[in-house]
C-alpha atoms as a PDB file:
ATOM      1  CA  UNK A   1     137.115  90.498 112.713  1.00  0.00           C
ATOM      2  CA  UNK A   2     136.987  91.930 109.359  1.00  0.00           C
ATOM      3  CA  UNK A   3     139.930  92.369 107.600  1.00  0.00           C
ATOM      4  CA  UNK A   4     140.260  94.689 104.251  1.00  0.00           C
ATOM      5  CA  UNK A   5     142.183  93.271 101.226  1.00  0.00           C
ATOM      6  CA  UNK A   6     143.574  95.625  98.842  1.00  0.00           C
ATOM      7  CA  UNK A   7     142.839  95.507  95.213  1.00  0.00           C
ATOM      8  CA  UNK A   8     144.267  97.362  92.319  1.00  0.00           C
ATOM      9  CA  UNK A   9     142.093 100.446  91.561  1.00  0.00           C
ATOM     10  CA  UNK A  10     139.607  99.777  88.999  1.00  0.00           C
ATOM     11  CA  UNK A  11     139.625 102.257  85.657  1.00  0.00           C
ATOM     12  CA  UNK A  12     137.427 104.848  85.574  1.00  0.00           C
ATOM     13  CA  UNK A  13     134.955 103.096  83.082  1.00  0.00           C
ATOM     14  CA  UNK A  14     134.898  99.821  83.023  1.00  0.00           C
ATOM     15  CA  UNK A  15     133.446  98.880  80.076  1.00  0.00           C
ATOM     16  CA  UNK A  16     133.588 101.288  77.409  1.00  0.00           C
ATOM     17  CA  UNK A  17     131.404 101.426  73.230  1.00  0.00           C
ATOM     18  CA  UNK A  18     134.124 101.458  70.824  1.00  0.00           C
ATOM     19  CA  UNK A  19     130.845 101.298  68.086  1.00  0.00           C
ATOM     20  CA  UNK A  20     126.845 102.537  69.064  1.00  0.00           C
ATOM     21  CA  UNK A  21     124.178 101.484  66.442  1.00  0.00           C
ATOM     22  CA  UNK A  22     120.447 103.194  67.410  1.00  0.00           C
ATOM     23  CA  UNK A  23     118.621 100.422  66.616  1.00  0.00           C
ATOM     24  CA  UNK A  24     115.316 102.173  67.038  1.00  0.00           C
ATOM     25  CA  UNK A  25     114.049 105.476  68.451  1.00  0.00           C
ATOM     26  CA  UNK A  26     110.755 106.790  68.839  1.00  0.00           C
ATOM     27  CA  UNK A  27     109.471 109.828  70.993  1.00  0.00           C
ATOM     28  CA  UNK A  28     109.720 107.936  74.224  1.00  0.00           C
ATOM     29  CA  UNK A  29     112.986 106.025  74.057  1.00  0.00           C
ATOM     30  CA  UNK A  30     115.994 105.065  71.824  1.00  0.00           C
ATOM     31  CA  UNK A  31     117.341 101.765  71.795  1.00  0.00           C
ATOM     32  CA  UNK A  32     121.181 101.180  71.122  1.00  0.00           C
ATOM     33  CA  UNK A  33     123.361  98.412  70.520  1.00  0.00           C
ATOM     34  CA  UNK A  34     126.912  99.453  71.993  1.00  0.00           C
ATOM     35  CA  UNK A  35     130.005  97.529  70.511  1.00  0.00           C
ATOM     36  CA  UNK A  36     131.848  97.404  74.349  1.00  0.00           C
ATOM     37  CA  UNK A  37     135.492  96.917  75.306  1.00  0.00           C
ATOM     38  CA  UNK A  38     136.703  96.035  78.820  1.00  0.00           C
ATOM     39  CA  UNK A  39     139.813  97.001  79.906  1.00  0.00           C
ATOM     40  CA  UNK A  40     141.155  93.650  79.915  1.00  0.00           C
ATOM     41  CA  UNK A  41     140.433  93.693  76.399  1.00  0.00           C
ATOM     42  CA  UNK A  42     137.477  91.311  76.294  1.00  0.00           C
ATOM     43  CA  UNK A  43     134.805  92.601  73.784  1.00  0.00           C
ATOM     44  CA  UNK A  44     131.235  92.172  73.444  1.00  0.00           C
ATOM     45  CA  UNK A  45     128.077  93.785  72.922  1.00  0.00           C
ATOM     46  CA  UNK A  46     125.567  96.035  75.246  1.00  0.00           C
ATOM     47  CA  UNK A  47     121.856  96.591  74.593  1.00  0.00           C
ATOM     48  CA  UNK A  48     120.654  99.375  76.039  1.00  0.00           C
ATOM     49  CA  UNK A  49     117.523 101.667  76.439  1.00  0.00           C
ATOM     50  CA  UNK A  50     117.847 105.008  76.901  1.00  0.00           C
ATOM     51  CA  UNK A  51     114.723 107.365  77.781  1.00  0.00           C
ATOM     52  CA  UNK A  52     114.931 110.720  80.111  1.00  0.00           C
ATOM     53  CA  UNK A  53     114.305 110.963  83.608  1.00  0.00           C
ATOM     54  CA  UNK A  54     111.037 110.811  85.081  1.00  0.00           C
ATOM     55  CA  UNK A  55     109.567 112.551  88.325  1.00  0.00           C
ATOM     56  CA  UNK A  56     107.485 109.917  90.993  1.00  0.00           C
ATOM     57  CA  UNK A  57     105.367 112.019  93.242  1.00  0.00           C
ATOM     58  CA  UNK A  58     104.468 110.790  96.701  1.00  0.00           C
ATOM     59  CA  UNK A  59     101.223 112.314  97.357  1.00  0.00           C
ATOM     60  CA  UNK A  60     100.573 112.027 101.038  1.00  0.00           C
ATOM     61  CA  UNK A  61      97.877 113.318 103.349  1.00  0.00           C
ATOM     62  CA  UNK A  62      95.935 112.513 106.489  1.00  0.00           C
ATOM     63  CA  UNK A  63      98.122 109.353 106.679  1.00  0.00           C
ATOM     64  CA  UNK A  64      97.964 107.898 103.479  1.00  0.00           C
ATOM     65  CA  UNK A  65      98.703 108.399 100.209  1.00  0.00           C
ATOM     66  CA  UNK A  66      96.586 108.673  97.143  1.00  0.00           C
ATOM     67  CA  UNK A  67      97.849 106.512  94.482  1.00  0.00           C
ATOM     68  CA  UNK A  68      96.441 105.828  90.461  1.00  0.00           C
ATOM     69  CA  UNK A  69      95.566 102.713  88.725  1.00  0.00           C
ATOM     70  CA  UNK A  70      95.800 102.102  84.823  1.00  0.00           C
ATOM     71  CA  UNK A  71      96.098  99.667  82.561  1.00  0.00           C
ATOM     72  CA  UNK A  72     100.341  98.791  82.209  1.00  0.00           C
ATOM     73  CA  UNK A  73     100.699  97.088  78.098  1.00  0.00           C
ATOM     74  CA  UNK A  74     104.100  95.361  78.403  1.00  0.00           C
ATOM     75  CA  UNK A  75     102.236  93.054  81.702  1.00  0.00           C
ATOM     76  CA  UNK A  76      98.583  93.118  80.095  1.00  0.00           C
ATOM     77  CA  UNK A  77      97.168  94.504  83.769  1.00  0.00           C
ATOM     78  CA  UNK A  78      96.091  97.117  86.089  1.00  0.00           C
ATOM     79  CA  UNK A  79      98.404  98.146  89.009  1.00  0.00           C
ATOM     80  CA  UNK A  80      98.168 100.671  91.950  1.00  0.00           C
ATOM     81  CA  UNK A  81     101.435 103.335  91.530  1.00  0.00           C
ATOM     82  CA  UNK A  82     102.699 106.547  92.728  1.00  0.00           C
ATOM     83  CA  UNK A  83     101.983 108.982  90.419  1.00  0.00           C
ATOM     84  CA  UNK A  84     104.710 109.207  87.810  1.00  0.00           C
ATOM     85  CA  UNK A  85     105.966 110.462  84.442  1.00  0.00           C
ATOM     86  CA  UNK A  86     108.149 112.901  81.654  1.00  0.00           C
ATOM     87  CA  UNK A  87     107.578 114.803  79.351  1.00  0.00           C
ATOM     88  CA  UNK A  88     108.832 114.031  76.140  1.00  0.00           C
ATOM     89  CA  UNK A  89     109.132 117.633  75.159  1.00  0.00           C
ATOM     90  CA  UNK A  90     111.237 118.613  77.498  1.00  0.00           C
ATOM     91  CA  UNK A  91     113.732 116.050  78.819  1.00  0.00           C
ATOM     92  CA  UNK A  92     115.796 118.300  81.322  1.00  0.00           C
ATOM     93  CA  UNK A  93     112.353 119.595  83.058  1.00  0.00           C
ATOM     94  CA  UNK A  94     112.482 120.560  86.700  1.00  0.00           C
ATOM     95  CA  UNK A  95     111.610 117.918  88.432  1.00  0.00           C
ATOM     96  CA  UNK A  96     109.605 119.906  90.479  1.00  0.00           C
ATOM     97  CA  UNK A  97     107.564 121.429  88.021  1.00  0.00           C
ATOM     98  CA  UNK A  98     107.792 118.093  86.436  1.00  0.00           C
ATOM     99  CA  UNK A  99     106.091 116.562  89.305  1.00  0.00           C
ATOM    100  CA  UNK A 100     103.156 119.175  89.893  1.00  0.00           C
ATOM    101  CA  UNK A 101     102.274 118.934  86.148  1.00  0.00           C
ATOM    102  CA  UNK A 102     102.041 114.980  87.054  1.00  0.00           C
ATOM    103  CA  UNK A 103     100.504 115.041  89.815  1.00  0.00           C
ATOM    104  CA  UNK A 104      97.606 117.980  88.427  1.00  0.00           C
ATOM    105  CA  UNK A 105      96.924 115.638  85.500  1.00  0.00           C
ATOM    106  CA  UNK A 106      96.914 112.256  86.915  1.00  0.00           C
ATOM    107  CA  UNK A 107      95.246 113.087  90.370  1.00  0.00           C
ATOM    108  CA  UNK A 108      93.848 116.664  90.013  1.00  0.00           C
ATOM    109  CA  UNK A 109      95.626 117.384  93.451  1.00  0.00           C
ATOM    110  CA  UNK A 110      98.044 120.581  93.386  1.00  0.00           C
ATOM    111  CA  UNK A 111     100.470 120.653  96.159  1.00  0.00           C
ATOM    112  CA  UNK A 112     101.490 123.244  98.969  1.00  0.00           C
ATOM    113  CA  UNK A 113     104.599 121.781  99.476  1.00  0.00           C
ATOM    114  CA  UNK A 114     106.865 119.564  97.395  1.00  0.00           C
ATOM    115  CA  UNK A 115     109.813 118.064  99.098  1.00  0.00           C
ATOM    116  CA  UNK A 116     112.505 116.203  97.325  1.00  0.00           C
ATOM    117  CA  UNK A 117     113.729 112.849  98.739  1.00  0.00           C
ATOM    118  CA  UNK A 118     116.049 111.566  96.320  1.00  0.00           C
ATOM    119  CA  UNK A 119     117.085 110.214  92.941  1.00  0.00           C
ATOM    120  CA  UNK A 120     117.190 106.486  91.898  1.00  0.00           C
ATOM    121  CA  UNK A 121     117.504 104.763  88.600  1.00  0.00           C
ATOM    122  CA  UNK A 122     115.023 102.153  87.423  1.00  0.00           C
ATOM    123  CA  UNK A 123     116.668  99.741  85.942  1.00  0.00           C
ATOM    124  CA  UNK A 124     120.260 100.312  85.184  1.00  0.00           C
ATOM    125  CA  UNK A 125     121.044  96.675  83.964  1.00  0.00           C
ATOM    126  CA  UNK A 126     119.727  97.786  80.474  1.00  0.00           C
ATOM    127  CA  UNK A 127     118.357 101.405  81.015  1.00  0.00           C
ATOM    128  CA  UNK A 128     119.858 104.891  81.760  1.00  0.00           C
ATOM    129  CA  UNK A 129     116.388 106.071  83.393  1.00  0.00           C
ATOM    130  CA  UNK A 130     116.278 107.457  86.566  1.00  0.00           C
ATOM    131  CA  UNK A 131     113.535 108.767  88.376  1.00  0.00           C
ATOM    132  CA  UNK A 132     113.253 111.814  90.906  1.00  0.00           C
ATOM    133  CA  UNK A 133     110.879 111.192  94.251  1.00  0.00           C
ATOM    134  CA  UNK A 134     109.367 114.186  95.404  1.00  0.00           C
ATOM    135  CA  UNK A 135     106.507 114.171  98.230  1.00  0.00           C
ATOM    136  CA  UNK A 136     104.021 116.618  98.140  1.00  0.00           C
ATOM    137  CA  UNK A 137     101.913 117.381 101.035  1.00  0.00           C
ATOM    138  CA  UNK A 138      98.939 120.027 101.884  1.00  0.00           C
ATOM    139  CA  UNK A 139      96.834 118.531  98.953  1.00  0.00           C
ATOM    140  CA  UNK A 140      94.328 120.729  97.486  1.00  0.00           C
ATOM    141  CA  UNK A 141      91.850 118.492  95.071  1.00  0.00           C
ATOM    142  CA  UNK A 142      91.047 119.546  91.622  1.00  0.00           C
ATOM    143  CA  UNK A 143      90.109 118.539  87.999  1.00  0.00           C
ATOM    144  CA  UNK A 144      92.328 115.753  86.570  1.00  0.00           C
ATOM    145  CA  UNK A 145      93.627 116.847  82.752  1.00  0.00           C
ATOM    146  CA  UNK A 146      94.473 113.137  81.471  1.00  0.00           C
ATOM    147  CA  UNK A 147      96.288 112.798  78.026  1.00  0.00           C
ATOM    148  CA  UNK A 148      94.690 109.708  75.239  1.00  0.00           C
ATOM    149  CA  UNK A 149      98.151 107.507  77.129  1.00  0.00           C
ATOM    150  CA  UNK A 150      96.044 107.751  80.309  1.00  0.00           C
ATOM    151  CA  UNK A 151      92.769 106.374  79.078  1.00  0.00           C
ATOM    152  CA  UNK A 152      91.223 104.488  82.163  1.00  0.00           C
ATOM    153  CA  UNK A 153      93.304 105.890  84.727  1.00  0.00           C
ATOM    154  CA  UNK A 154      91.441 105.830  87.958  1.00  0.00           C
ATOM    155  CA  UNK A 155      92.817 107.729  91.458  1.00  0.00           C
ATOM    156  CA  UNK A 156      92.319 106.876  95.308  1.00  0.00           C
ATOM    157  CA  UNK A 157      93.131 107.629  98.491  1.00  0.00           C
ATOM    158  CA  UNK A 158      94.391 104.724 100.288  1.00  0.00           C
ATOM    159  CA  UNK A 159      95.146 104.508 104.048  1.00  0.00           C
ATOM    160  CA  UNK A 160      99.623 103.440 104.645  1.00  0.00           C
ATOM    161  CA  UNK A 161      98.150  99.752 106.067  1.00  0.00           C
ATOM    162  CA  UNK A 162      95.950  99.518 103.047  1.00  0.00           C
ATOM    163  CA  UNK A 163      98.875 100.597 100.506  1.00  0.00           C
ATOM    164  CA  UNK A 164     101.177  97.682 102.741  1.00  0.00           C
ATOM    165  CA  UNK A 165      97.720  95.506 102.338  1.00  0.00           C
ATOM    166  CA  UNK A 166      97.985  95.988  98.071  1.00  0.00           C
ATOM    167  CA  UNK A 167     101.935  95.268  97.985  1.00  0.00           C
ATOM    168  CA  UNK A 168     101.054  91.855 100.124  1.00  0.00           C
ATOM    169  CA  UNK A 169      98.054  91.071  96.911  1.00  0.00           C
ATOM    170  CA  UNK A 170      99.967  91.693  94.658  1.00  0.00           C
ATOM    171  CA  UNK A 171      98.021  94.835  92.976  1.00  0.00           C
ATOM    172  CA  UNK A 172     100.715  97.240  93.780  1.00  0.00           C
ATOM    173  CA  UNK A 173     103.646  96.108  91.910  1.00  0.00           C
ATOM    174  CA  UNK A 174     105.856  98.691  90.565  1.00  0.00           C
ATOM    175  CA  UNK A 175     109.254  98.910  91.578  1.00  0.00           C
ATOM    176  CA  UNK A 176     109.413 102.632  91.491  1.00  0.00           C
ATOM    177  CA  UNK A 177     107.115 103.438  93.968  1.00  0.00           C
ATOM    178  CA  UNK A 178     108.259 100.631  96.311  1.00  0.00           C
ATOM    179  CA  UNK A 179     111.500 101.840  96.293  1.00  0.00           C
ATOM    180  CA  UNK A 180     109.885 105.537  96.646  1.00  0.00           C
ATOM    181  CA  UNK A 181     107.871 104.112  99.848  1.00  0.00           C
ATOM    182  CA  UNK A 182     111.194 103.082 101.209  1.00  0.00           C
ATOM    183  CA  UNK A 183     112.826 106.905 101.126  1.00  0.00           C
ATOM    184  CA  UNK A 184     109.879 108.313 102.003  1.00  0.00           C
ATOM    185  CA  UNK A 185     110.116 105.662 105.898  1.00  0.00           C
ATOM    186  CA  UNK A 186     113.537 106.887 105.957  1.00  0.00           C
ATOM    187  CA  UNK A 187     112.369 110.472 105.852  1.00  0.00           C
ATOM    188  CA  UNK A 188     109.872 109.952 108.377  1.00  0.00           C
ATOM    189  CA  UNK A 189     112.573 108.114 110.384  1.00  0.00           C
ATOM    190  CA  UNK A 190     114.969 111.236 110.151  1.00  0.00           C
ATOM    191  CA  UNK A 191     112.334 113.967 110.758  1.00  0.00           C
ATOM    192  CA  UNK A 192     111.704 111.443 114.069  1.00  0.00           C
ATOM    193  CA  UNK A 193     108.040 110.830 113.452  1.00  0.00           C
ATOM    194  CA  UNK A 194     105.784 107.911 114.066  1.00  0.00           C
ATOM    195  CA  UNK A 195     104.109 105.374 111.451  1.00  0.00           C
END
């Protein structure tokens, strides 16, 4: 039997900057060093990065998914993702529109339907990212429009057992769309359809 303990209620914020120092900025993120404050009075520091939200689109058709592969800098190799990204530009972009500009440039595909599934954040320990999942479906293919960021970038359709198959190699790494697969089984799960 589980039995509930009651504990004083917790201030709204935690952990609060008394002092923020940007450290460095460019047009993709700014990095801060927070002077923090508990509210027990403890103080310490807080690195953090801080770069705008980004749309992950689920492209999925004839029971699969088409994914991209390029070449990731900060872990010197090539990975199979979702595809994914912001623009810089404009930081408050629909996500919507945000994701059919992604997935037009990355994978040429325009989508019918786009469906949103949820928001998650991608690393909250040290970022304020979040990302937006959105599944498109009734794919139409088309010309990719890649920017010089996306040099290499290769797309293909994989079948679900052969994106499960990539996970299990290792060549399909990225959190995001892991996490993405998962809310896109729940949806399935909730519309009552069949892997």
């Amino acid at each position: 039997m589980h039995t509930e303990t009651s504990q004083p209620p917790l201030p709204e914020h935690e952990l609060v900057a008394t002092r923020s120092t940007v450290v460095y900025t460019n047009r993709w993120l700014t990095v801060r060093e927070d002077k923090t404050l508990r509210h027990d009075g403890t103080e310490g520091i807080y690195g953090l990065v801080e770069k705008p939200d980004f749309a992950l689109v689920i492209p999925y058709a004839d029971g699969g998914f088409h994914l991209v592969e390029q070449y990731r800098y900060p872990v010197k190799g090539r990975y199979w993702e979702f595809p994914q990204g912001s623009w810089e530009d404009k930081p408050d972009a629909d996500p919507i529109a945000l994701a059919r500009g992604e997935l037009a440039e990355e994978t040429g595909l325009t989508a019918a339907t786009i469906k949103p599934l949820g928001h998650l954040f991608e690393a909250y320990g040290y970022c304020n990212q979040g990302f937006h999942i959105l599944l498109a479906t009734e794919l139409t293919a088309g010309e990719t429009n890649l920017d010089e960021t996306e040099a290499g970038l290769i797309s293909r359709w994989f079948s679900e057992e052969e994106v499960w198959q990539l996970i299990a190699q290792g060549r399909f790494k990225d959190a995001a769309s892991i996490a993405a697969l998962a809310l896109f089984q729940r949806h399935r799960t909730e519309r009552g359809e069949q892997r």
